[in-house]
Protein backbone atom coordinates (compact mmCIF):
# COMPACT_ATOMS: atom_id res chain seq x y z
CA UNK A 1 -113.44 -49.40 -25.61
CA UNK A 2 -110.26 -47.47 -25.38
CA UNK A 3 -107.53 -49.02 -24.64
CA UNK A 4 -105.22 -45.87 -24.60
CA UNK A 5 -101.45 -47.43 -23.94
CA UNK A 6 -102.23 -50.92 -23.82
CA UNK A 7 -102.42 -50.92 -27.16
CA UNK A 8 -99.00 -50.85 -28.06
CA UNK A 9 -98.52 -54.02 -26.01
CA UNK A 10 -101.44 -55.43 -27.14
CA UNK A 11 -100.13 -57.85 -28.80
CA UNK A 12 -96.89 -58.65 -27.06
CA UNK A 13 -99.35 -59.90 -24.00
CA UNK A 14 -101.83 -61.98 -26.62
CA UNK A 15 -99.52 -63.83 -28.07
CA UNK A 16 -100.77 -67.14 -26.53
CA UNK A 17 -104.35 -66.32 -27.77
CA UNK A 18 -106.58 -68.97 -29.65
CA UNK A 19 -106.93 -66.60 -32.69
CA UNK A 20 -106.37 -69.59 -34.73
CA UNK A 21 -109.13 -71.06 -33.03
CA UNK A 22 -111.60 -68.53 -33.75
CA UNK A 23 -110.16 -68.27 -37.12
CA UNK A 24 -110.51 -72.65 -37.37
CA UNK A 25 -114.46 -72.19 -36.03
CA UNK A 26 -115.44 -69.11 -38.18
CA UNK A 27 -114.90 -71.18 -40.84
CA UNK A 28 -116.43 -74.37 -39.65
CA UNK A 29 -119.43 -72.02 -38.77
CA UNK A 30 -119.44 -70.51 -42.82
CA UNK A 31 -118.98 -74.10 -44.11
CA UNK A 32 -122.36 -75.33 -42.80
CA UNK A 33 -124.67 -71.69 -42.82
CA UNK A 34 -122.65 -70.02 -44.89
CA UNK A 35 -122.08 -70.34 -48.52
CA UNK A 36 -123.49 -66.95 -49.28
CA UNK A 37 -120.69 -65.23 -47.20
CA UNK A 38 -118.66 -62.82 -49.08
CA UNK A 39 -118.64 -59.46 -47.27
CA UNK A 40 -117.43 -59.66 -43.58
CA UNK A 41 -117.43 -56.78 -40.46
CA UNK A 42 -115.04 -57.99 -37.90
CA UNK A 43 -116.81 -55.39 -34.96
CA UNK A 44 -114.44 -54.54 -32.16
CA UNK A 45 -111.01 -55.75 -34.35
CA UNK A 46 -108.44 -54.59 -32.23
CA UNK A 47 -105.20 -54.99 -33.84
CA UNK A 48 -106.96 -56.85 -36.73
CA UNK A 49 -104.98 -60.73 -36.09
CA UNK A 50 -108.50 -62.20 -36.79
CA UNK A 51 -109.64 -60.10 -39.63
CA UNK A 52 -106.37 -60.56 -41.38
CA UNK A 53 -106.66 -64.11 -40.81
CA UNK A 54 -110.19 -64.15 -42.70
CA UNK A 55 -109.24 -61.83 -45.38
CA UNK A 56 -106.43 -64.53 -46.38
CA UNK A 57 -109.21 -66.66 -46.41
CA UNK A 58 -110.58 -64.41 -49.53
CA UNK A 59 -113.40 -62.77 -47.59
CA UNK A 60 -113.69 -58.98 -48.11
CA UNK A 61 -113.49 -57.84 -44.74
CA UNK A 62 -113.82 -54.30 -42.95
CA UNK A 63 -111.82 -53.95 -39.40
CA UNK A 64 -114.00 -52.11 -36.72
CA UNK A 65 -112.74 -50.63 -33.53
CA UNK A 66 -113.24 -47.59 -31.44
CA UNK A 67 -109.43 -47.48 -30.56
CA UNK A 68 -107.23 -45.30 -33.12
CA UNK A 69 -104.24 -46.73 -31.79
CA UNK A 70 -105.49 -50.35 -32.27
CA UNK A 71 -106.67 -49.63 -36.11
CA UNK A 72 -103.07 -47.80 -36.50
CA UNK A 73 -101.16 -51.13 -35.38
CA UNK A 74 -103.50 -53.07 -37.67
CA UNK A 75 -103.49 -51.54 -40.63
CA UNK A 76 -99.37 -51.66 -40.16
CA UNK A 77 -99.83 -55.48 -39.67
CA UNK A 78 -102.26 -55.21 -43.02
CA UNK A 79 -99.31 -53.82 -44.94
CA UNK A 80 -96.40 -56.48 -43.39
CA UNK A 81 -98.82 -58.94 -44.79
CA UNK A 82 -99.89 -57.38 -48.09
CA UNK A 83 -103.61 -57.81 -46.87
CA UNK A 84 -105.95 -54.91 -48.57
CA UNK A 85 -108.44 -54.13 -45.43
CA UNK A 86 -110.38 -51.04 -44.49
CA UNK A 87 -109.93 -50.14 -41.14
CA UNK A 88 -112.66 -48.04 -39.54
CA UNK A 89 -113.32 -46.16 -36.26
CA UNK A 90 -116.61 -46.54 -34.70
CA UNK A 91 -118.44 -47.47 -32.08
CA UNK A 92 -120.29 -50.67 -32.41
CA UNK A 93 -123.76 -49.30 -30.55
CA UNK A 94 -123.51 -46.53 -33.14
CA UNK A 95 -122.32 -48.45 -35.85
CA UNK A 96 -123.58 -46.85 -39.48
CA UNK A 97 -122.73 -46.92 -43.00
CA UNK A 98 -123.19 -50.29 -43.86
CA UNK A 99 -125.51 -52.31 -46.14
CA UNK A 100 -126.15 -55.95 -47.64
CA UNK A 101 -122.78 -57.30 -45.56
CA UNK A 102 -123.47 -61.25 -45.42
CA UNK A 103 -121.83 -61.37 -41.95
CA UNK A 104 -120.61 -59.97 -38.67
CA UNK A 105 -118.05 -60.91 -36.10
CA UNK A 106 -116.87 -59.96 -32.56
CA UNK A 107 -114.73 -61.88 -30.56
CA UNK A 108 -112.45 -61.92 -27.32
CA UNK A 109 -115.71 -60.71 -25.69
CA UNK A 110 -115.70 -57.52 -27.30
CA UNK A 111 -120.01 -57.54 -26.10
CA UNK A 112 -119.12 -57.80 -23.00
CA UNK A 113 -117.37 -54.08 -23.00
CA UNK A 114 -121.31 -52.87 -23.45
CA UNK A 115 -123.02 -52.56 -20.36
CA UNK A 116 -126.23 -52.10 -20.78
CA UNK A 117 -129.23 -54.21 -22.12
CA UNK A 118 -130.30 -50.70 -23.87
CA UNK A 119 -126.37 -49.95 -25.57
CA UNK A 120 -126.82 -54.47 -26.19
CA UNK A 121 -130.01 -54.11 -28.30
CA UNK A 122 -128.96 -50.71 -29.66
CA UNK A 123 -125.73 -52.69 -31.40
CA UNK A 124 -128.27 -55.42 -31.98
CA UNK A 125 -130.33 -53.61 -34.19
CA UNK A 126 -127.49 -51.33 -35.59
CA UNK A 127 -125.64 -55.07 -36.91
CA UNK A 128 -129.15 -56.34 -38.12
CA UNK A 129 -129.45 -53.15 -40.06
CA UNK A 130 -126.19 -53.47 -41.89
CA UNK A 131 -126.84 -57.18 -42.51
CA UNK A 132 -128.42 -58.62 -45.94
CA UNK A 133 -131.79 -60.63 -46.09
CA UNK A 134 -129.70 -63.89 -44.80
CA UNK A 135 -126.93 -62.32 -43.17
CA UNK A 136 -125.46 -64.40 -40.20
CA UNK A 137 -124.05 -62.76 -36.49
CA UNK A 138 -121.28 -64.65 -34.51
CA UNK A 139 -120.42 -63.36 -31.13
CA UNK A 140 -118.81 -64.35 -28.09
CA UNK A 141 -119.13 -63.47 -24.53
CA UNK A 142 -117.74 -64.88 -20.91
CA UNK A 143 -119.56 -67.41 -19.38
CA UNK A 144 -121.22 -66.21 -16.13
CA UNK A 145 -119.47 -68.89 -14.14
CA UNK A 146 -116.48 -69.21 -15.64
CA UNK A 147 -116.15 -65.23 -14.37
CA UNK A 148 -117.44 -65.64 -10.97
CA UNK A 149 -115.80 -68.91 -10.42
CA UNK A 150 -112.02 -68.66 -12.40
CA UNK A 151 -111.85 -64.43 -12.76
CA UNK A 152 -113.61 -62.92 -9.64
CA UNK A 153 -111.10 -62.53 -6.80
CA UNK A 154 -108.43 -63.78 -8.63
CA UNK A 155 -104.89 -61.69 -9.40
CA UNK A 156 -102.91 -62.73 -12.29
CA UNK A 157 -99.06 -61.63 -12.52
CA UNK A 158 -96.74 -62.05 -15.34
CA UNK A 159 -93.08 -61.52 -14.58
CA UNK A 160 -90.85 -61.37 -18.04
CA UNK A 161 -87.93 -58.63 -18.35
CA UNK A 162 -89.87 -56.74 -21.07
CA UNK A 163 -93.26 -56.56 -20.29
CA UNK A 164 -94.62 -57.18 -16.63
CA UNK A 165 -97.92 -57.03 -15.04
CA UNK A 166 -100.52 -57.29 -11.86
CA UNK A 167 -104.27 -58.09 -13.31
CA UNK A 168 -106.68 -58.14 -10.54
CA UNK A 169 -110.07 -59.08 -11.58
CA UNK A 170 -113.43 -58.40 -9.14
CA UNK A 171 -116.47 -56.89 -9.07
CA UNK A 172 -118.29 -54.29 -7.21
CA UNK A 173 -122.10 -55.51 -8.55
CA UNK A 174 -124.14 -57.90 -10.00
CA UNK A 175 -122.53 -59.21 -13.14
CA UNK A 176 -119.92 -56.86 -13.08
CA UNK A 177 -116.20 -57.91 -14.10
CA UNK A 178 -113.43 -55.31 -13.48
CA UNK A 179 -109.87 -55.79 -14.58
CA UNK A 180 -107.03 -53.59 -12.80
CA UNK A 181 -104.10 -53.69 -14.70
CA UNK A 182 -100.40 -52.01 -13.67
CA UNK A 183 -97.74 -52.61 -16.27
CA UNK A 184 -94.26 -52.46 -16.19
CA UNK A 185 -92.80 -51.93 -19.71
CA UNK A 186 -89.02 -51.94 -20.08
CA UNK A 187 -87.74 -48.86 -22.35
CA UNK A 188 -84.04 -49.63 -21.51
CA UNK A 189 -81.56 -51.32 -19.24
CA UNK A 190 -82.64 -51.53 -15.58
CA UNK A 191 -85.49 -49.03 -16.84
CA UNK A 192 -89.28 -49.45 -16.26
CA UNK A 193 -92.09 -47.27 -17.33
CA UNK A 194 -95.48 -47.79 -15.22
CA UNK A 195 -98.92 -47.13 -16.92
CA UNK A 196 -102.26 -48.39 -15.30
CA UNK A 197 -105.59 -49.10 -17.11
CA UNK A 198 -109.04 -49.93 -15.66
CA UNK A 199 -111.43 -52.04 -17.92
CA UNK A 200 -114.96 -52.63 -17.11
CA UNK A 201 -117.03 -55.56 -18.04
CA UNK A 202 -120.78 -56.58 -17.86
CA UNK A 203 -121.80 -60.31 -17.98
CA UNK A 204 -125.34 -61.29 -18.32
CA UNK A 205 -126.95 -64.20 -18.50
CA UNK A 206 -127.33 -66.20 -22.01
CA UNK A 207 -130.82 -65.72 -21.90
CA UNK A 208 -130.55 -62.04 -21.92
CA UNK A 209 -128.11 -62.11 -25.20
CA UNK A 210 -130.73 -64.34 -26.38
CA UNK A 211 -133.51 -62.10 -25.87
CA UNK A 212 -132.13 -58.47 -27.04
CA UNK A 213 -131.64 -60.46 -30.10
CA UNK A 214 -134.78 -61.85 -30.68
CA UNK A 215 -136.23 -58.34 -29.98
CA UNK A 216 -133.95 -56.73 -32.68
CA UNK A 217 -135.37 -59.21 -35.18
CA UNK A 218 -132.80 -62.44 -35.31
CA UNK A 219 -133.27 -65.64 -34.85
CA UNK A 220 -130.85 -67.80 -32.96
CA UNK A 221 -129.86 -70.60 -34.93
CA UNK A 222 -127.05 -72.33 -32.40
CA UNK A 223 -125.06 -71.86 -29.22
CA UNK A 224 -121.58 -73.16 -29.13
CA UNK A 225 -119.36 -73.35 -25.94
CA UNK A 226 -115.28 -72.71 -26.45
CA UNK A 227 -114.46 -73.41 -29.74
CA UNK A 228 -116.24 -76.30 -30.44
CA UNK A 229 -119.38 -77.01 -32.76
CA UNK A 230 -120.21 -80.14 -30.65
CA UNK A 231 -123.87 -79.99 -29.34
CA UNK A 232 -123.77 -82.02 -26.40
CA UNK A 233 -121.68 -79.57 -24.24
CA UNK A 234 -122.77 -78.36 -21.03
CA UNK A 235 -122.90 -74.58 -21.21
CA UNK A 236 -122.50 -74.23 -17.48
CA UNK A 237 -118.56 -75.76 -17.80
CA UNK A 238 -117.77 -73.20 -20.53
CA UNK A 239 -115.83 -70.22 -20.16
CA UNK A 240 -116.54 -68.68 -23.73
CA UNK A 241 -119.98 -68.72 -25.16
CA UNK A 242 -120.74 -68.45 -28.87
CA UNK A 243 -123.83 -67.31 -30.10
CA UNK A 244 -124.58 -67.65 -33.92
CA UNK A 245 -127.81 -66.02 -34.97
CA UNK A 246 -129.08 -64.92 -38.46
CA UNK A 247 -131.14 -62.04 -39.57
CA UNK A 248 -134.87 -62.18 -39.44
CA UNK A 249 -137.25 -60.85 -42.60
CA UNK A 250 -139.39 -58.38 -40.79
């Protein structure tokens, strides 16, 4: 995904994301499957909060994005916090170069940026591929009706006297989420610069995650709903999905 100018406000408008939460569950997640975990690929980093996060945790980690702009903010962040990462460009469905990593990552529904089942099990088998004998995969994607339900049809408008926006979110197909987005960035006094971005989103069922895995040779060893390792959640009342699977011998 390219996120072009919204990348240098990137951050400004996540400020009240859960990346501590996905930080806190990452762990929980290595605690019980992973003691082998050494080598991590955060895939689809964006301005690396999460992979920073984890490398303090003493994980060697390698930042992944296909935005220049994003890696460039990161690996400034990397530096404020005298983090050593390796940022790299790529795109995920083509993603090469890597061998024997104990883990992957990719969160804030970077999955759901690829559209097709084809690009889906391309990645798929691309992240088994770079993955050791054991290696684990944690994703997350929207729930289907938490974006029908809470995103589709809805507008969203933040008003502050640096940064304003209009995000309307709706669809034009089956599963399909677009977000509209006009911002209003203040340069100087009583002056606003306007820049608009499109992003396009596909949502599919669980099932289908569940099967483009199994076809690129992982099992699926849990599915966790926002943030939580608690079993007994209904899936249907979640808006974020996690889906922990680990690689397969062939």
């Amino acid at each position: 995904m390219i996120y072009q100018n919204f990348a240098f406000i990137y951050d400004e408008l996540m400020k009240h994301a859960p990346y501590d939460q996905w930080v806190t569950m990452t762990k929980e997640i290595l605690t019980k499957y992973g003691s082998h975990v050494d080598t991590i690929i955060d895939l689809g980093c964006g301005t690396g909060e999460i992979t920073i996060q984890l490398q303090k945790e003493n994980y060697n980690i390698y930042g992944i994005d296909f935005s220049s702009d994003m890696l460039a903010i990161a690996h400034e962040k990397a530096l404020k916090n005298n983090v050593d990462i390796q940022w790299i460009k790529q795109d995920i469905v083509k993603l090469e170069g890597f061998e024997n990593i104990d883990m992957a990552v990719s969160f804030c529904d970077v999955f759901n940026y690829i559209k097709t089942k084809a690009e889906l099990l391309e990645a798929f088998k691309r992240i088994y591929k770079s993955l050791n004998e054991t290696g684990l995969f944690l994703f997350d994607i929207h729930n289907e009706t938490y974006v029908k339900n809470e995103l589709i049809g809805h507008s969203f408008i933040q008003n502050e006297r640096e940064i304003a926006y209009i995000w309307d979110c709706y669809s034009e197909k089956e599963g399909e989420l677009i977000h509209d987005l006009s911002f209003f960035v203040q340069e100087k006094e009583d002056y606003y610069v306007r820049f608009d971005e499109t992003h396009i989103q596909q949502v599919y069922p669980v099932e289908t995650y569940k099967n483009l895995l199994e076809e690129a040779n992982f099992t699926i060893l849990n599915i966790y709903a926002d943030f939580s390792l608690k079993m007994n959640i209904n899936l249907a009342d979640a808006k974020r999905i996690f889906i922990l699977a680990e690689k397969r011998a062939k």
